[in-house]
PDB file of N, CA and C in Angstrom:
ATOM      1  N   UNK A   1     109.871  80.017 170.486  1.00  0.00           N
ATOM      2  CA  UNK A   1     109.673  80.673 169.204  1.00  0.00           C
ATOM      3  C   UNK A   1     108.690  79.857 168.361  1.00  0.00           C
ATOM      4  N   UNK A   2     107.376  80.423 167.859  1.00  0.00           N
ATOM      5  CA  UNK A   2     106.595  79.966 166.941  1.00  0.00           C
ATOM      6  C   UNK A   2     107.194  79.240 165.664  1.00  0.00           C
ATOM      7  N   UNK A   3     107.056  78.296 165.031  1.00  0.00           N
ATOM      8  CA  UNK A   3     107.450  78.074 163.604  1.00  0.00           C
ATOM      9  C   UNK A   3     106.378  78.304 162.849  1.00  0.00           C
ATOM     10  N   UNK A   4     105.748  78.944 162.209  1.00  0.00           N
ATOM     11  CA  UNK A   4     105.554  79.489 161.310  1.00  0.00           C
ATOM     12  C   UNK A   4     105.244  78.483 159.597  1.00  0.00           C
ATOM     13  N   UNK A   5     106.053  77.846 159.657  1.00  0.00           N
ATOM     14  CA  UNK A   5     106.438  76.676 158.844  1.00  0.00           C
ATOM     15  C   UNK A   5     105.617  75.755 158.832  1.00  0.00           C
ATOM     16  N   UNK A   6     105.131  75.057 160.207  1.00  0.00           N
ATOM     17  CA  UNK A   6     104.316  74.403 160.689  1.00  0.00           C
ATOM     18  C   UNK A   6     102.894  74.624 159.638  1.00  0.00           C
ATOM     19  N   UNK A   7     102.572  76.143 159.374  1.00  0.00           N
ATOM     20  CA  UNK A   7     101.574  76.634 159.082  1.00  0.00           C
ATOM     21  C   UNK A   7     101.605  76.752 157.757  1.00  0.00           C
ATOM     22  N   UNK A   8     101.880  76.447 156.901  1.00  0.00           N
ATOM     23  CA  UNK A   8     102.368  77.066 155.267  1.00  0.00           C
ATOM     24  C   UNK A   8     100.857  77.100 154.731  1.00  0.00           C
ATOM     25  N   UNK A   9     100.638  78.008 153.897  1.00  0.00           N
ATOM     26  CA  UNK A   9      99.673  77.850 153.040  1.00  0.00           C
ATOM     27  C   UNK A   9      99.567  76.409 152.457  1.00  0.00           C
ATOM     28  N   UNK A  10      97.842  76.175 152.249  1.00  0.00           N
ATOM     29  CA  UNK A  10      97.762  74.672 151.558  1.00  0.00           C
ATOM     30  C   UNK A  10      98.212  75.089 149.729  1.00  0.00           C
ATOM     31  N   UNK A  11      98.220  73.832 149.342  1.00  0.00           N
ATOM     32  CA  UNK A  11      98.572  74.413 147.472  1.00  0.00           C
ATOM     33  C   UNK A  11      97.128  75.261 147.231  1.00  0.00           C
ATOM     34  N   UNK A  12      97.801  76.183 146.294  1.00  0.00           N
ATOM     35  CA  UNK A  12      96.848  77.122 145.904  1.00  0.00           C
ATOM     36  C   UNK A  12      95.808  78.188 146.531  1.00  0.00           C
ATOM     37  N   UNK A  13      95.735  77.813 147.889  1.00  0.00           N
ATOM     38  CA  UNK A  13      95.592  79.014 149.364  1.00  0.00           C
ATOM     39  C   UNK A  13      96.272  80.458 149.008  1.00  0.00           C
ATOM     40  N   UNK A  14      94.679  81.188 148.745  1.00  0.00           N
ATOM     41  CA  UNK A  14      95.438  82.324 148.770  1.00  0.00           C
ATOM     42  C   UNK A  14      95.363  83.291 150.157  1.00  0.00           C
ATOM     43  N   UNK A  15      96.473  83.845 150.352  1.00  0.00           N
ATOM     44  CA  UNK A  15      95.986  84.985 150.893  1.00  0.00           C
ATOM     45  C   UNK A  15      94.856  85.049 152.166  1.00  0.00           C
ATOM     46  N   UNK A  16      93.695  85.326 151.488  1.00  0.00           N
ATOM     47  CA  UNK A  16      92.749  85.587 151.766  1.00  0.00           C
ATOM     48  C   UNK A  16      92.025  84.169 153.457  1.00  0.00           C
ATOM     49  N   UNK A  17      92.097  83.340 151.868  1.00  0.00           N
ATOM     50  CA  UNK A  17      91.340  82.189 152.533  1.00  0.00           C
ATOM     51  C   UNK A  17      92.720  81.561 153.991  1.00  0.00           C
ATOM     52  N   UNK A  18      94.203  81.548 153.339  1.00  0.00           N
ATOM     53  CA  UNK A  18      94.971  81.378 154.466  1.00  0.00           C
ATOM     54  C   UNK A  18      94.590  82.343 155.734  1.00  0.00           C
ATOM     55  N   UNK A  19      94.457  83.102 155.664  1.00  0.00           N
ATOM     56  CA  UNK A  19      94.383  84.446 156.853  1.00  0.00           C
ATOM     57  C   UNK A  19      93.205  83.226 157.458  1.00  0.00           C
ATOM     58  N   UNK A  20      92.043  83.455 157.079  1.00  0.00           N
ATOM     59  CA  UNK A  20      90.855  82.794 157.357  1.00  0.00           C
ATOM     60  C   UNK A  20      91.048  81.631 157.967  1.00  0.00           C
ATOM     61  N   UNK A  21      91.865  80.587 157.287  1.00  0.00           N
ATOM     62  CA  UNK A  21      91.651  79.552 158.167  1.00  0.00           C
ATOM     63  C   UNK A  21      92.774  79.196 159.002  1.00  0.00           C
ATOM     64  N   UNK A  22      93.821  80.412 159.119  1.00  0.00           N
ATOM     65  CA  UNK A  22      94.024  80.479 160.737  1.00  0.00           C
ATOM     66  C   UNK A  22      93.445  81.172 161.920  1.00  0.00           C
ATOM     67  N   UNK A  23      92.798  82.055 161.240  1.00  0.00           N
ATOM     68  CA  UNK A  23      91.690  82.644 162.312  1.00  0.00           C
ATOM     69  C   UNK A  23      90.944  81.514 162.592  1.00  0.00           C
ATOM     70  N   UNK A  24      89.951  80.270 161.821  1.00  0.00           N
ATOM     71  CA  UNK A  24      89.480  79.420 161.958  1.00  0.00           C
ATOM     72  C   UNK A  24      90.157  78.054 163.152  1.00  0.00           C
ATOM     73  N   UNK A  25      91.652  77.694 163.147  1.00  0.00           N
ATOM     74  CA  UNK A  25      92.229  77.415 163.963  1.00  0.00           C
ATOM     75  C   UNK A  25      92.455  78.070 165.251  1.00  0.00           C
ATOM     76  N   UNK A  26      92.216  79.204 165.869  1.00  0.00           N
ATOM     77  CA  UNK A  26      92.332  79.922 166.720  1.00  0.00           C
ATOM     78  C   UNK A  26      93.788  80.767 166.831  1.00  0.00           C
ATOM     79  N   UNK A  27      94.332  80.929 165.868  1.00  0.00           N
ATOM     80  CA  UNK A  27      95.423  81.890 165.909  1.00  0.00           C
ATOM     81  C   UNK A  27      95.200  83.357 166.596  1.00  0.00           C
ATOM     82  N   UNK A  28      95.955  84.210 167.113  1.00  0.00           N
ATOM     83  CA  UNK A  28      95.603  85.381 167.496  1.00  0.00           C
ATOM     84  C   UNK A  28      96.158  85.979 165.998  1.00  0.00           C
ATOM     85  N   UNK A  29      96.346  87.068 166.242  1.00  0.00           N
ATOM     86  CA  UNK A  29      96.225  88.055 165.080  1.00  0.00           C
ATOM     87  C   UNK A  29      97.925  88.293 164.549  1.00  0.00           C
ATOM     88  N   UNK A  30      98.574  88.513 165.693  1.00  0.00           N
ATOM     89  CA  UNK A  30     100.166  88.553 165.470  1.00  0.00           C
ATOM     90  C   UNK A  30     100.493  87.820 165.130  1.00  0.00           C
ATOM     91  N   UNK A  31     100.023  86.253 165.045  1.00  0.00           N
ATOM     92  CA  UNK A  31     100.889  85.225 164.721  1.00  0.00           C
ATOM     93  C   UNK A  31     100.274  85.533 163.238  1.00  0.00           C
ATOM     94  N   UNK A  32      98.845  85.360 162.568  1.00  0.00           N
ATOM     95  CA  UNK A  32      98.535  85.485 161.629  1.00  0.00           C
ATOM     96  C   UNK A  32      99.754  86.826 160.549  1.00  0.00           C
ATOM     97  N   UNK A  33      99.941  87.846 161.627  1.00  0.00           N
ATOM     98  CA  UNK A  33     100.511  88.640 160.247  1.00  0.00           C
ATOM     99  C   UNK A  33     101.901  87.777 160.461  1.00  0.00           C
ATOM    100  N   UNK A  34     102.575  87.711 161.059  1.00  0.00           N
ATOM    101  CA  UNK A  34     103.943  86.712 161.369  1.00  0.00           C
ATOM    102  C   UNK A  34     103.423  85.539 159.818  1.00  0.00           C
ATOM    103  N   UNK A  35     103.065  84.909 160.248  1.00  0.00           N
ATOM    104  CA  UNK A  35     102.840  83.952 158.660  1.00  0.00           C
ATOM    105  C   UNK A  35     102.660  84.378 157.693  1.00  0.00           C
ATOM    106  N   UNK A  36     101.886  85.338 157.554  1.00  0.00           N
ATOM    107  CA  UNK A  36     101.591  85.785 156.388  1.00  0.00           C
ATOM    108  C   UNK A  36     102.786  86.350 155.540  1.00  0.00           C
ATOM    109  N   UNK A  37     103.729  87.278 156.334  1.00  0.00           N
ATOM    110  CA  UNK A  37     104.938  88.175 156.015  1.00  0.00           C
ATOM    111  C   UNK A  37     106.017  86.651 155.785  1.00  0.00           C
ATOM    112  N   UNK A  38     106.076  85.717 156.448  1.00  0.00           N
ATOM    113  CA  UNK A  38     106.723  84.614 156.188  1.00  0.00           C
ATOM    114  C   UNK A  38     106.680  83.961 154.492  1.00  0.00           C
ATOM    115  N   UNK A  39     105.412  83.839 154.486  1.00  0.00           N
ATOM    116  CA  UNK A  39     104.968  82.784 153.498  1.00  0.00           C
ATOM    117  C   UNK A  39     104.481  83.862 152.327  1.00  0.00           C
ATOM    118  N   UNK A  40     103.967  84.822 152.629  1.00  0.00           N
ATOM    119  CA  UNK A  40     103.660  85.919 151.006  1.00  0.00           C
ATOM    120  C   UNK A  40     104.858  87.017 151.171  1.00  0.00           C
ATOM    121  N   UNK A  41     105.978  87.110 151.778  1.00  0.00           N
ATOM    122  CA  UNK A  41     106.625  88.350 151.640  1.00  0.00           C
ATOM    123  C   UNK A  41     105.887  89.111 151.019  1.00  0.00           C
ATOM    124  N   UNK A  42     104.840  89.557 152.101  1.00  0.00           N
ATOM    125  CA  UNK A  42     104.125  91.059 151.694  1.00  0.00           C
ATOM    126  C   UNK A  42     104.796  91.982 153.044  1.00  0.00           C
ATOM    127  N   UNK A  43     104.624  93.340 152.299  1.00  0.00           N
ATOM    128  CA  UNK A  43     104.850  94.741 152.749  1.00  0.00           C
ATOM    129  C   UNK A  43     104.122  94.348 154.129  1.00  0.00           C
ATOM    130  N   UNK A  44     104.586  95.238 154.826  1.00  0.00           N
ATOM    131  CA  UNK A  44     103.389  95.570 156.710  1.00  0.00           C
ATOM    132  C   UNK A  44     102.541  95.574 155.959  1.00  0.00           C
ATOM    133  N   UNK A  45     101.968  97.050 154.888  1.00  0.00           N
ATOM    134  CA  UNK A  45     100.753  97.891 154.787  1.00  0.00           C
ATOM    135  C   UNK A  45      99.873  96.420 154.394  1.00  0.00           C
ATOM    136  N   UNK A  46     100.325  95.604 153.497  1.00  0.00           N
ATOM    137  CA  UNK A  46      99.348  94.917 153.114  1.00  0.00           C
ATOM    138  C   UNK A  46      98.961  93.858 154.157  1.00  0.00           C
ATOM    139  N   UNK A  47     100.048  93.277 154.849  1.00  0.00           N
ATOM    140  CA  UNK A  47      99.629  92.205 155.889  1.00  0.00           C
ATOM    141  C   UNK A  47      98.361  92.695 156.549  1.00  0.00           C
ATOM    142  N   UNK A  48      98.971  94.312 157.426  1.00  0.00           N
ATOM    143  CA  UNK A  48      97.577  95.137 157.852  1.00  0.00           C
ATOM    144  C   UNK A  48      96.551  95.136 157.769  1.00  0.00           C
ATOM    145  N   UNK A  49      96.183  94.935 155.979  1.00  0.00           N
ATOM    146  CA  UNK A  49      95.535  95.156 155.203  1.00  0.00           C
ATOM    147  C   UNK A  49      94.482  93.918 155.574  1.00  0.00           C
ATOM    148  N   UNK A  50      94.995  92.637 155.145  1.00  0.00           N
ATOM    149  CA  UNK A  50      94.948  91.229 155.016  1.00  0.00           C
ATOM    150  C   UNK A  50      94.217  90.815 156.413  1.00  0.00           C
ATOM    151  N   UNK A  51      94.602  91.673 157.431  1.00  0.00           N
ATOM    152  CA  UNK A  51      94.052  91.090 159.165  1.00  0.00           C
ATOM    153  C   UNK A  51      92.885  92.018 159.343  1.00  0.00           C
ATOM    154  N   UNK A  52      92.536  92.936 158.774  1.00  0.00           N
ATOM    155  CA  UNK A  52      91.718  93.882 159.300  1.00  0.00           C
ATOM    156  C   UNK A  52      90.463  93.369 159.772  1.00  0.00           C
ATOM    157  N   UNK A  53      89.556  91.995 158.773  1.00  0.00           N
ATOM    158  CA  UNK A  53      88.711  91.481 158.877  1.00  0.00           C
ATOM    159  C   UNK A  53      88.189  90.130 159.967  1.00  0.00           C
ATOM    160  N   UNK A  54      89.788  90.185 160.861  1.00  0.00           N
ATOM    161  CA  UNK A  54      89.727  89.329 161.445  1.00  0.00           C
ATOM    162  C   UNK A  54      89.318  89.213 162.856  1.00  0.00           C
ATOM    163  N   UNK A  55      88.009  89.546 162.841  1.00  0.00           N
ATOM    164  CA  UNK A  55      87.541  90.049 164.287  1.00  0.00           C
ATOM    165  C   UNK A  55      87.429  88.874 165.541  1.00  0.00           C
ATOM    166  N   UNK A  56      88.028  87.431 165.212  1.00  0.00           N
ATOM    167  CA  UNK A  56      88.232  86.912 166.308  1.00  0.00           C
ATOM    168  C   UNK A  56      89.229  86.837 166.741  1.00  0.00           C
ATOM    169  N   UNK A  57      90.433  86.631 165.853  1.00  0.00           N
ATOM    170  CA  UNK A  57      91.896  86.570 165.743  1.00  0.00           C
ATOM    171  C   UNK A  57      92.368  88.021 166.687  1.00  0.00           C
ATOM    172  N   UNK A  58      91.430  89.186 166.279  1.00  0.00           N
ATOM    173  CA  UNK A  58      91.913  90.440 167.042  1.00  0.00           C
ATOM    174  C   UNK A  58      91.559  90.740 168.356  1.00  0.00           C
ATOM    175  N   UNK A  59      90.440  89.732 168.784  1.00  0.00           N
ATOM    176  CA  UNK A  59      89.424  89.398 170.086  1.00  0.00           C
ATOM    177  C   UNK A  59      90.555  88.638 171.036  1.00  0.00           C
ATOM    178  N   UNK A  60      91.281  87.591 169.980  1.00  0.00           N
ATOM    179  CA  UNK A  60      92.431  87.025 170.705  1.00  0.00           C
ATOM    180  C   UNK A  60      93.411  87.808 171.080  1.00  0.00           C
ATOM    181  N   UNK A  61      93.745  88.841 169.904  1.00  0.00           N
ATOM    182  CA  UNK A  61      95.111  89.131 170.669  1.00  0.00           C
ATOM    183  C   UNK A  61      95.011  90.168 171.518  1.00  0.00           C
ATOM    184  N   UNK A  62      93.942  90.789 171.670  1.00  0.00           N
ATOM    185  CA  UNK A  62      93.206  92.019 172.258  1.00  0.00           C
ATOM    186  C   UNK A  62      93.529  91.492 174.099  1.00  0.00           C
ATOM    187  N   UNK A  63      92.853  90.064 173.972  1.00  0.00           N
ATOM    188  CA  UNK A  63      92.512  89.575 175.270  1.00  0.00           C
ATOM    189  C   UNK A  63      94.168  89.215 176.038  1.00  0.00           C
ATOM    190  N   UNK A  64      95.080  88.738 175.403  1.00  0.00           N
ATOM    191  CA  UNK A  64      96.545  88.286 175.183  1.00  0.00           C
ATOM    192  C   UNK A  64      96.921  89.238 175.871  1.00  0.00           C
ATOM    193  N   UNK A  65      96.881  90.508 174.892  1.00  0.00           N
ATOM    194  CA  UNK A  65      97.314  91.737 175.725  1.00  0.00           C
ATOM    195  C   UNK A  65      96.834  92.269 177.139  1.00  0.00           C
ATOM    196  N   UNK A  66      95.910  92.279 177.256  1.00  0.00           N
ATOM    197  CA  UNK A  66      95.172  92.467 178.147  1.00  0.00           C
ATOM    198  C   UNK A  66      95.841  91.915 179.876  1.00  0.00           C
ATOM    199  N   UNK A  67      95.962  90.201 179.334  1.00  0.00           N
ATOM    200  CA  UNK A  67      96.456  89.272 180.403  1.00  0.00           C
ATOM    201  C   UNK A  67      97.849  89.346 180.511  1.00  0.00           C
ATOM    202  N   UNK A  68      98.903  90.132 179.570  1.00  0.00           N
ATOM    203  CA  UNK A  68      99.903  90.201 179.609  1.00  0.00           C
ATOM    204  C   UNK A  68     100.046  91.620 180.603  1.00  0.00           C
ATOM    205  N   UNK A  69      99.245  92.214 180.566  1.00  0.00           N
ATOM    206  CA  UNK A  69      99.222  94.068 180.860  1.00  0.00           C
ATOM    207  C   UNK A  69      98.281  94.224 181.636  1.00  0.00           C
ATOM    208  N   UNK A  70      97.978  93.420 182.711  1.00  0.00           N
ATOM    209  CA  UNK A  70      96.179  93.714 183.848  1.00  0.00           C
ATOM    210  C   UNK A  70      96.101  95.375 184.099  1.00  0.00           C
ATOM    211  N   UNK A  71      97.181  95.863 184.579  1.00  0.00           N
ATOM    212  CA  UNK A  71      96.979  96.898 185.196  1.00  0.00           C
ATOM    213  C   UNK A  71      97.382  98.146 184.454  1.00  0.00           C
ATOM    214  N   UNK A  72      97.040  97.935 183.265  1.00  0.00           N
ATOM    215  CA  UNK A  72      97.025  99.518 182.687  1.00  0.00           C
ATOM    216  C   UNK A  72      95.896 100.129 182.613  1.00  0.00           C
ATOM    217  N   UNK A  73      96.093 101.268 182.798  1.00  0.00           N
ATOM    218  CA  UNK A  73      94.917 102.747 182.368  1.00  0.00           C
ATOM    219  C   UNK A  73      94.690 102.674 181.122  1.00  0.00           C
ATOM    220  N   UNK A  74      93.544 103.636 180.990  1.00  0.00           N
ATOM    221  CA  UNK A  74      93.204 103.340 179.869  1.00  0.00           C
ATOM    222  C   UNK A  74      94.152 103.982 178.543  1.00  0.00           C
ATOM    223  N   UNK A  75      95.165 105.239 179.382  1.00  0.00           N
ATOM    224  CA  UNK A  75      96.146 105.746 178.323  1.00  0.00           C
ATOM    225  C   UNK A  75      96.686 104.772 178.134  1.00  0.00           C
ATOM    226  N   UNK A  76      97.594 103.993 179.168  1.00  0.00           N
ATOM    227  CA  UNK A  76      98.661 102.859 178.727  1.00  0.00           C
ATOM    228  C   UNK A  76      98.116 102.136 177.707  1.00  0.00           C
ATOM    229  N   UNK A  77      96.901 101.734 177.949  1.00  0.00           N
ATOM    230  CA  UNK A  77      96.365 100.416 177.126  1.00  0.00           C
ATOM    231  C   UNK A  77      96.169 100.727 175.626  1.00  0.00           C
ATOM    232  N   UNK A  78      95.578 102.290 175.339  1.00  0.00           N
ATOM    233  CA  UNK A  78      95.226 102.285 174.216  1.00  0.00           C
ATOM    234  C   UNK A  78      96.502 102.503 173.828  1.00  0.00           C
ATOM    235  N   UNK A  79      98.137 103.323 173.966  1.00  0.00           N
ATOM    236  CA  UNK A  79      99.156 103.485 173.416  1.00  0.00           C
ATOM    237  C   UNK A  79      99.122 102.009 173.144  1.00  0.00           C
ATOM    238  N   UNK A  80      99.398 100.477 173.796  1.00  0.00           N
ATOM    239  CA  UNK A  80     100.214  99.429 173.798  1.00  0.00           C
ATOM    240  C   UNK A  80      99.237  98.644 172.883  1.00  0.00           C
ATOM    241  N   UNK A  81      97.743  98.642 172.940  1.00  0.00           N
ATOM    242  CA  UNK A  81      97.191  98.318 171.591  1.00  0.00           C
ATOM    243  C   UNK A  81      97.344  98.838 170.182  1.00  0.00           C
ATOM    244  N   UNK A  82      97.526 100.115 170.310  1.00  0.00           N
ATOM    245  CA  UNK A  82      97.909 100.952 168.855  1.00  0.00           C
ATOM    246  C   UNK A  82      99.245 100.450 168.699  1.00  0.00           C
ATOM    247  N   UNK A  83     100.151 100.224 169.493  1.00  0.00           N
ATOM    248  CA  UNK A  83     101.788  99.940 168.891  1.00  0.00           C
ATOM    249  C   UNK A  83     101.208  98.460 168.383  1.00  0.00           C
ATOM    250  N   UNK A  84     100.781  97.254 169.267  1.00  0.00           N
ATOM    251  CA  UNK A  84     100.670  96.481 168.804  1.00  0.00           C
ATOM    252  C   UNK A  84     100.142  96.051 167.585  1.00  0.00           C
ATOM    253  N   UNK A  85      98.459  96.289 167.346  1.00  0.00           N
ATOM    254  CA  UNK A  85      98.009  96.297 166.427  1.00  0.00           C
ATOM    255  C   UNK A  85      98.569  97.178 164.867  1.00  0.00           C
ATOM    256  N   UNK A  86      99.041  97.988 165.165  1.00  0.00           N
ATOM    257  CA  UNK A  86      99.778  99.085 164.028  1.00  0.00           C
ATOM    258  C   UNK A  86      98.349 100.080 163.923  1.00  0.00           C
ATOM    259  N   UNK A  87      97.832 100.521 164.768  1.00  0.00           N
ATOM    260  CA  UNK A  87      96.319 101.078 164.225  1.00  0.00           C
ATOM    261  C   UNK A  87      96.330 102.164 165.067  1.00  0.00           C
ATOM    262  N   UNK A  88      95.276 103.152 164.768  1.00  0.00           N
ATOM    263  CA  UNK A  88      95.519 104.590 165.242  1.00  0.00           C
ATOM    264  C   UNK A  88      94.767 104.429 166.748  1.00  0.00           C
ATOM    265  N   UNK A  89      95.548 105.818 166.935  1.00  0.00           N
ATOM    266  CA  UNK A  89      95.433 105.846 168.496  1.00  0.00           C
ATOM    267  C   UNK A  89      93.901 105.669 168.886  1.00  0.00           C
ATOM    268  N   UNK A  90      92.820 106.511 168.051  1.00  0.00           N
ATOM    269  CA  UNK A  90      91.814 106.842 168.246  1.00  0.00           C
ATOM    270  C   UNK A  90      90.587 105.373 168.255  1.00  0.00           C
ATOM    271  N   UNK A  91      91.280 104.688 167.174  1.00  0.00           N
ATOM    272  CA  UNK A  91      90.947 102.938 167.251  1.00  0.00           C
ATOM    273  C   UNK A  91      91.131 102.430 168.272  1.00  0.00           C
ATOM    274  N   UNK A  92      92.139 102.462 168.792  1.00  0.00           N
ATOM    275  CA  UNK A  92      92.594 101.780 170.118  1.00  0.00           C
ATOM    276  C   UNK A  92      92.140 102.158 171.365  1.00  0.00           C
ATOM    277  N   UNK A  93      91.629 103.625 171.498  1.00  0.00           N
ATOM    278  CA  UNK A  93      90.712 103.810 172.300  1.00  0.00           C
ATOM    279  C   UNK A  93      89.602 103.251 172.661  1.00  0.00           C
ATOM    280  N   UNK A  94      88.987 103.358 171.277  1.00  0.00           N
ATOM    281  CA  UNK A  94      88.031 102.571 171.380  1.00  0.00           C
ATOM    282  C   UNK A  94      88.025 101.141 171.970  1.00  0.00           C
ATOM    283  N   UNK A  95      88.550 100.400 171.794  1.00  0.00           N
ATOM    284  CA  UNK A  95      89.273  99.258 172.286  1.00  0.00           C
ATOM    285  C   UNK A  95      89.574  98.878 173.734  1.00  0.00           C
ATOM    286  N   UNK A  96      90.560  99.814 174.028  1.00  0.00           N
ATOM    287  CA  UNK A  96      90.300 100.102 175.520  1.00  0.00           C
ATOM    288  C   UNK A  96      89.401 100.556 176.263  1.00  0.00           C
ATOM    289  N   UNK A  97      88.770 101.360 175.813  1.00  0.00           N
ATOM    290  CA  UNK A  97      87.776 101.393 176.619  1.00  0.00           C
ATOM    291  C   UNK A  97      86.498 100.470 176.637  1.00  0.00           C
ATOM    292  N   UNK A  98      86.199  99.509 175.491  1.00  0.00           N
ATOM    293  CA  UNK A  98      85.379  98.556 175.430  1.00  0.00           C
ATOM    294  C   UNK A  98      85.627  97.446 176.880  1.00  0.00           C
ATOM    295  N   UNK A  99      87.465  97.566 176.540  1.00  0.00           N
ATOM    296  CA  UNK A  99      87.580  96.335 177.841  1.00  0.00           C
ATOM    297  C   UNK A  99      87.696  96.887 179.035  1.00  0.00           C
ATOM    298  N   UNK A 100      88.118  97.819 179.575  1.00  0.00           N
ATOM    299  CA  UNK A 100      87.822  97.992 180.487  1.00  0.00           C
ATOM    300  C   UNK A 100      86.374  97.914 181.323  1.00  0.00           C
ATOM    301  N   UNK A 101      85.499  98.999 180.434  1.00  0.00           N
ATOM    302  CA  UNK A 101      83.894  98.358 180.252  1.00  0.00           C
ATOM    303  C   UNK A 101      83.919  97.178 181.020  1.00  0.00           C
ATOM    304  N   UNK A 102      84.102  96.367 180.308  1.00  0.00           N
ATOM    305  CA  UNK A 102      83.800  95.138 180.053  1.00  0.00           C
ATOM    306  C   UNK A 102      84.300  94.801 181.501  1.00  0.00           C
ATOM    307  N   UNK A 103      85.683  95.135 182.108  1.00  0.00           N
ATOM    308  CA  UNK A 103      85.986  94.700 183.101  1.00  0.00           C
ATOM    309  C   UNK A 103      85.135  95.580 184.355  1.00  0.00           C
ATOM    310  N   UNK A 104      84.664  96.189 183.986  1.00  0.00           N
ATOM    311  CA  UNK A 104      83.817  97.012 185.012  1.00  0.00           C
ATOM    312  C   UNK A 104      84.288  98.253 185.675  1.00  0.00           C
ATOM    313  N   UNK A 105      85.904  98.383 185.051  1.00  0.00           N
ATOM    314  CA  UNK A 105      86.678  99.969 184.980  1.00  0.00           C
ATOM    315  C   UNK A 105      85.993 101.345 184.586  1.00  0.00           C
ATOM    316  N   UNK A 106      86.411 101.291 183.137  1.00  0.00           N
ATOM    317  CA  UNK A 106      86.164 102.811 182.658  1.00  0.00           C
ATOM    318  C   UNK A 106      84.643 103.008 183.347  1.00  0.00           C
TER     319      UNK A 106
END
Protein backbone atom coordinates (compact mmCIF):
# COMPACT_ATOMS: atom_id res chain seq x y z
CA UNK A 1 0.00 0.00 0.00
CA UNK A 2 1.30 3.49 -1.11
CA UNK A 3 1.58 6.10 1.81
CA UNK A 4 0.55 8.95 0.51
CA UNK A 5 1.85 10.83 3.60
CA UNK A 6 5.24 10.34 2.46
CA UNK A 7 4.08 12.95 -0.18
CA UNK A 8 2.27 15.89 1.67
CA UNK A 9 2.15 19.10 0.06
CA UNK A 10 5.26 21.47 0.83
CA UNK A 11 3.96 24.68 3.16
CA UNK A 12 1.95 26.74 1.03
CA UNK A 13 1.89 24.21 -2.24
CA UNK A 14 -1.04 24.64 -3.85
CA UNK A 15 -2.93 22.38 -5.64
CA UNK A 16 -1.78 23.13 -8.75
CA UNK A 17 1.95 23.30 -8.35
CA UNK A 18 1.61 19.91 -5.91
CA UNK A 19 -0.06 17.94 -8.87
CA UNK A 20 3.03 19.26 -10.89
CA UNK A 21 5.68 18.34 -8.91
CA UNK A 22 4.59 14.90 -8.57
CA UNK A 23 4.22 14.53 -12.08
CA UNK A 24 7.83 16.05 -11.95
CA UNK A 25 8.91 13.08 -9.58
CA UNK A 26 7.52 10.49 -11.87
CA UNK A 27 4.26 9.63 -10.23
CA UNK A 28 1.66 7.97 -12.52
CA UNK A 29 -1.58 9.66 -12.51
CA UNK A 30 -3.62 7.41 -9.91
CA UNK A 31 -1.32 7.89 -7.34
CA UNK A 32 -1.40 11.72 -8.08
CA UNK A 33 -5.35 11.83 -7.69
CA UNK A 34 -4.88 9.30 -4.50
CA UNK A 35 -2.83 12.35 -2.86
CA UNK A 36 -4.49 14.84 -3.90
CA UNK A 37 -8.10 13.45 -2.45
CA UNK A 38 -5.80 12.63 0.70
CA UNK A 39 -4.25 15.92 1.35
CA UNK A 40 -7.06 18.57 -0.32
CA UNK A 41 -10.25 16.48 0.43
CA UNK A 42 -11.44 17.49 -2.91
CA UNK A 43 -14.60 16.03 -4.68
CA UNK A 44 -13.53 13.21 -7.75
CA UNK A 45 -14.90 16.04 -10.23
CA UNK A 46 -12.23 18.33 -9.11
CA UNK A 47 -9.25 15.89 -8.55
CA UNK A 48 -10.28 15.00 -12.39
CA UNK A 49 -10.17 18.30 -12.94
CA UNK A 50 -6.62 18.94 -11.27
CA UNK A 51 -4.92 15.74 -13.47
CA UNK A 52 -6.23 16.59 -16.76
CA UNK A 53 -2.99 18.52 -17.64
CA UNK A 54 -0.87 15.89 -16.73
CA UNK A 55 0.29 14.40 -19.86
CA UNK A 56 3.24 12.45 -18.48
CA UNK A 57 1.77 11.22 -15.29
CA UNK A 58 -1.16 9.88 -17.79
CA UNK A 59 1.69 8.45 -20.32
CA UNK A 60 2.57 6.59 -17.03
CA UNK A 61 -0.41 5.23 -16.07
CA UNK A 62 -1.58 4.60 -19.63
CA UNK A 63 1.67 2.42 -20.05
CA UNK A 64 0.98 0.63 -16.27
CA UNK A 65 -2.14 -0.38 -17.69
CA UNK A 66 -1.13 -1.52 -20.63
CA UNK A 67 1.68 -3.95 -18.86
CA UNK A 68 -0.85 -4.95 -16.41
CA UNK A 69 -3.49 -5.92 -19.42
CA UNK A 70 -1.00 -7.07 -22.71
CA UNK A 71 -3.68 -8.79 -24.28
CA UNK A 72 -6.65 -6.75 -24.64
CA UNK A 73 -8.57 -5.62 -27.81
CA UNK A 74 -9.04 -2.64 -28.46
CA UNK A 75 -12.82 -2.81 -26.88
CA UNK A 76 -11.35 -4.22 -23.61
CA UNK A 77 -8.72 -1.60 -23.47
CA UNK A 78 -10.65 1.41 -24.20
CA UNK A 79 -13.62 0.17 -21.52
CA UNK A 80 -10.52 -0.46 -18.75
CA UNK A 81 -8.88 2.97 -19.62
CA UNK A 82 -12.23 4.90 -19.40
CA UNK A 83 -13.05 3.07 -15.93
CA UNK A 84 -9.64 3.85 -14.95
CA UNK A 85 -9.00 7.21 -15.96
CA UNK A 86 -12.84 8.33 -15.15
CA UNK A 87 -12.97 9.71 -18.90
CA UNK A 88 -15.32 9.02 -21.73
CA UNK A 89 -15.41 6.15 -23.70
CA UNK A 90 -14.75 8.04 -26.88
CA UNK A 91 -11.33 9.53 -25.12
CA UNK A 92 -10.24 6.28 -24.37
CA UNK A 93 -10.52 5.16 -27.70
CA UNK A 94 -8.56 7.31 -28.74
CA UNK A 95 -6.02 6.09 -26.42
CA UNK A 96 -6.26 2.72 -27.32
CA UNK A 97 -5.94 2.90 -30.33
CA UNK A 98 -2.81 5.23 -30.23
CA UNK A 99 -1.19 2.17 -28.32
CA UNK A 100 -1.95 -0.35 -30.01
CA UNK A 101 -0.61 1.71 -33.11
CA UNK A 102 2.12 2.10 -31.42
CA UNK A 103 2.41 -1.60 -30.70
CA UNK A 104 1.94 -2.36 -34.29
CA UNK A 105 -1.84 -3.84 -33.64
CA UNK A 106 -4.71 -1.70 -34.62
Amino acid sequence: MINHSENAPASGEDQAAYVKRLEAEGYREIYIRKALREHFDLPVQEVIKACTGLSVARELELKDLRARFPTLNENRLTWKISQSLTISKDDARIWAQTILAQEGGA
